[in-house]
N, C-alpha and C. Protein backbone atom coordinates (compact mmCIF):
# COMPACT_ATOMS: atom_id res chain seq x y z
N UNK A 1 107.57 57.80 147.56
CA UNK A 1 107.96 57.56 146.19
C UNK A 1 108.99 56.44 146.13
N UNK A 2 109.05 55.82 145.31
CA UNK A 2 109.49 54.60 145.24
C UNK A 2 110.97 55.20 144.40
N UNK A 3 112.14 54.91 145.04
CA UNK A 3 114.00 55.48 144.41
C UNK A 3 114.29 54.07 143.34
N UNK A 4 114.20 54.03 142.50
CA UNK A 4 114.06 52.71 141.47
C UNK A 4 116.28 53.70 141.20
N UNK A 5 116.64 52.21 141.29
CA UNK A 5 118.23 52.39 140.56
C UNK A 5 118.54 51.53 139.55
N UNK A 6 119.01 51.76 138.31
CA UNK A 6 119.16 50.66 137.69
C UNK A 6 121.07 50.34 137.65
N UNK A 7 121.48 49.38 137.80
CA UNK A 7 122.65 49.10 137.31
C UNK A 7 123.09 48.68 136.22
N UNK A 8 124.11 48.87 135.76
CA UNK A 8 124.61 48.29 133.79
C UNK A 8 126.09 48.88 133.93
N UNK A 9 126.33 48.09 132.97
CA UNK A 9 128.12 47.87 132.74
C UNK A 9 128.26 47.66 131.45
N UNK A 10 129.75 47.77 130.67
CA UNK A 10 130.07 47.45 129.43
C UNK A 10 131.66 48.44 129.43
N UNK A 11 131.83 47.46 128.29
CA UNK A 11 133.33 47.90 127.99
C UNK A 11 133.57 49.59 127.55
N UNK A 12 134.33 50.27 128.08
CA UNK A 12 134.53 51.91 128.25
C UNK A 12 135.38 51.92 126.73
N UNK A 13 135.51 53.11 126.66
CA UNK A 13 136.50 53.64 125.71
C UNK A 13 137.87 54.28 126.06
N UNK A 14 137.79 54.75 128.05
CA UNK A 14 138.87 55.56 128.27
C UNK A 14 138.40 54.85 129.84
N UNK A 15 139.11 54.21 130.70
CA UNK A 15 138.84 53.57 132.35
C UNK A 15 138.62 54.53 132.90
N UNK A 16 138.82 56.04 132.63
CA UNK A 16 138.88 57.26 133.29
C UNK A 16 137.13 57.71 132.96
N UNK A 17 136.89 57.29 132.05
CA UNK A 17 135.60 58.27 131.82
C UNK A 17 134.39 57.01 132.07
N UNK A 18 133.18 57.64 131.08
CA UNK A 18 131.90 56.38 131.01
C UNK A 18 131.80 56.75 129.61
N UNK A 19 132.47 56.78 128.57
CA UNK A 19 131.96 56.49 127.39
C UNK A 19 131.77 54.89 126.95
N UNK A 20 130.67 53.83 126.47
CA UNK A 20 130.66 53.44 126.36
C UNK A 20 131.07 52.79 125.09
N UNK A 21 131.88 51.77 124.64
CA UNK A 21 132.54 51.12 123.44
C UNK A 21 130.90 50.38 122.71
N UNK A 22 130.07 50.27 122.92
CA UNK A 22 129.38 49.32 121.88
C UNK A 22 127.90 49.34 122.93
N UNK A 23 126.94 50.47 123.06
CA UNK A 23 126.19 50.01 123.14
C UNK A 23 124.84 49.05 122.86
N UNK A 24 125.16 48.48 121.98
CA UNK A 24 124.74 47.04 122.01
C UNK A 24 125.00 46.27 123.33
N UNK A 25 125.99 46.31 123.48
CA UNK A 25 126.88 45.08 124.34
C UNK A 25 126.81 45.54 126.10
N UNK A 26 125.62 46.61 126.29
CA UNK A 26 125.69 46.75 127.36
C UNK A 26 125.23 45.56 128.33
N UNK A 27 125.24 45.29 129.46
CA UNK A 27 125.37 44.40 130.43
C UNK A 27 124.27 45.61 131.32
N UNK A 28 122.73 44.75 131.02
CA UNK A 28 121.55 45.73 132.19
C UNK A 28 121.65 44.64 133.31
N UNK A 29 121.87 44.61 134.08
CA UNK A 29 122.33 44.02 135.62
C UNK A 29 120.81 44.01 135.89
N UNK A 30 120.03 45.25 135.94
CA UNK A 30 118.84 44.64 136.75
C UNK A 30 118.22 46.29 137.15
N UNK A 31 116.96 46.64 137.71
CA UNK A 31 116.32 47.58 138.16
C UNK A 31 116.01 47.11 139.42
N UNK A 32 116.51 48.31 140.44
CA UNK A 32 116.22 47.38 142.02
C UNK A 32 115.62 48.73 142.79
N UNK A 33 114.90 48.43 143.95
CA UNK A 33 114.10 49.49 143.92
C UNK A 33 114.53 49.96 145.57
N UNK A 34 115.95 49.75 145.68
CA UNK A 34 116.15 50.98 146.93
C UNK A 34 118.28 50.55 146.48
N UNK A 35 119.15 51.78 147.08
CA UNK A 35 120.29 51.71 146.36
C UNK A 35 121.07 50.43 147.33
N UNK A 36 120.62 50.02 148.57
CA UNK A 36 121.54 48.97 148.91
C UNK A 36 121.76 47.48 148.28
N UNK A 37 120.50 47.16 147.83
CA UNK A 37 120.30 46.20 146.71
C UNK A 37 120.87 46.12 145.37
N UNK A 38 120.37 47.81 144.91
CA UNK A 38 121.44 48.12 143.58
C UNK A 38 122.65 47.88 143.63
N UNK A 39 123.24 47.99 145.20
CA UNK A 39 124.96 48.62 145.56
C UNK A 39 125.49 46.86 145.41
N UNK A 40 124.95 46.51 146.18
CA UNK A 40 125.16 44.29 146.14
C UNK A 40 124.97 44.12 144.73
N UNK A 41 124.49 44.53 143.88
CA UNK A 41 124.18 43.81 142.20
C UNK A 41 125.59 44.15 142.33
N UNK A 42 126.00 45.86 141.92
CA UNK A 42 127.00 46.72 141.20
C UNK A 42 128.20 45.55 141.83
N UNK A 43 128.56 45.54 143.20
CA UNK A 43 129.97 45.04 143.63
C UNK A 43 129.34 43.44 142.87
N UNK A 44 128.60 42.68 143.21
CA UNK A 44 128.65 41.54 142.35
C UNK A 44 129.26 41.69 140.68
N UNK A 45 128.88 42.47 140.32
CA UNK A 45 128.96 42.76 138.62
C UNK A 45 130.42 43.12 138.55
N UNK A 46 130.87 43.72 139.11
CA UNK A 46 132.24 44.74 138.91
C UNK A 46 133.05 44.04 139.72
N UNK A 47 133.03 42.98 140.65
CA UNK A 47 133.96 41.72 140.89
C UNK A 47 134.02 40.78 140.09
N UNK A 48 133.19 40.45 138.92
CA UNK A 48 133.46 39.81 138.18
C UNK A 48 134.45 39.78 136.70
N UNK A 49 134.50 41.77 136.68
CA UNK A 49 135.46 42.11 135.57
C UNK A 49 136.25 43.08 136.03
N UNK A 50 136.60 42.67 137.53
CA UNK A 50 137.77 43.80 138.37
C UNK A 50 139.16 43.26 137.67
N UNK A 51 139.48 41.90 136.96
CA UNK A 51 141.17 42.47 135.99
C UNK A 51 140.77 42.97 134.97
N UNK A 52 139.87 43.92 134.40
CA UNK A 52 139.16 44.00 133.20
C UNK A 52 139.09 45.59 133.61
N UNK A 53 140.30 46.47 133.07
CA UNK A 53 140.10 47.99 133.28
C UNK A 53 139.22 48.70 132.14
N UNK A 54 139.29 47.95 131.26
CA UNK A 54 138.07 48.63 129.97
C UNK A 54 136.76 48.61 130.54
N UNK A 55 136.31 47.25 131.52
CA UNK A 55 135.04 47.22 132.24
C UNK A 55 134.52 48.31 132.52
N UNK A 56 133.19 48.55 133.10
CA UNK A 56 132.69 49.57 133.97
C UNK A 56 131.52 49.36 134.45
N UNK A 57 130.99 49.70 135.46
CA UNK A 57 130.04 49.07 136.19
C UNK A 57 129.34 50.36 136.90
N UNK A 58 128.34 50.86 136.75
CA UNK A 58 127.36 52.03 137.05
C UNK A 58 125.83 51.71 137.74
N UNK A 59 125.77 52.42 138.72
CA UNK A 59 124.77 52.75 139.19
C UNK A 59 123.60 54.07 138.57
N UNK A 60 122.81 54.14 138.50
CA UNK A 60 121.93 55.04 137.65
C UNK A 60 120.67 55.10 138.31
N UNK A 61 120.73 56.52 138.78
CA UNK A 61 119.97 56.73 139.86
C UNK A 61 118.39 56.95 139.26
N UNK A 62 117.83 55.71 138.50
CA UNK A 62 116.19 56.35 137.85
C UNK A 62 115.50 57.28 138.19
N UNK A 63 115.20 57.38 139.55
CA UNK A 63 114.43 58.35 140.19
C UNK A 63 114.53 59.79 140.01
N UNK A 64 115.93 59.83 139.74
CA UNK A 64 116.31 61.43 139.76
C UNK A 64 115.96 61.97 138.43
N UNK A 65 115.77 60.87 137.34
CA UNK A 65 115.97 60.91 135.95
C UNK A 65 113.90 61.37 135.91
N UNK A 66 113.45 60.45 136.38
CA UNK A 66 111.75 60.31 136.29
C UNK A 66 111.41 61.38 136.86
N UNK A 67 111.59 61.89 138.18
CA UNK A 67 111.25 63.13 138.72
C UNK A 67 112.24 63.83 139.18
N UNK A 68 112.94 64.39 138.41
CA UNK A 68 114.04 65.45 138.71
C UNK A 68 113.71 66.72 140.00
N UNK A 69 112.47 67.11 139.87
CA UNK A 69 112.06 68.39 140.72
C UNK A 69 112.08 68.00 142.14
N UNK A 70 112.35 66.49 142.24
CA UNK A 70 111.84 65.88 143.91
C UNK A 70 113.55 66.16 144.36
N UNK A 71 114.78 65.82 143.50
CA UNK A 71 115.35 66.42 143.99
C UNK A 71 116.25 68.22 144.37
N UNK A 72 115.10 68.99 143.95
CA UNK A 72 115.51 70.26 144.49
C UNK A 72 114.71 70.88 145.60
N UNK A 73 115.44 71.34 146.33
CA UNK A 73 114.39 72.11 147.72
C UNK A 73 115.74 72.37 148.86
């Protein structure tokens, strides 16, 4: 089965949480289809707005989302 991750970022509401301020204004980085690739987007993305604590920069594990049951056992 193919682990598809997508990455995306956008300005938070609290640096502590992931509520997002304006989704409109999200930042989709890209869909990459194993997490070390995803992991190189994410640190690319989130070095670019590391003095930027409102930033946030997420990994989003698709796979788990598309077939949830693959991960229980």
């Amino acid at each position: 089965m193919q682990k598809l991750h997508l990455v995306m970022g956008g300005r938070v509401k609290d640096p502590q949480g992931l509520e997002f301020v304006d989704l409109k204004a999200i930042d989709m980085v890209g869909v990459y289809a194993d997490y070390a690739s995803a992991e190189d987007a994410w640190r690319s993305a989130a070095q670019r707005t590391v003095d930027d604590a409102e930033m946030r920069y997420v990994i989003v594990h698709l796979h788990r989302l598309l077939e949830p049951k693959l991960g229980e056992a």
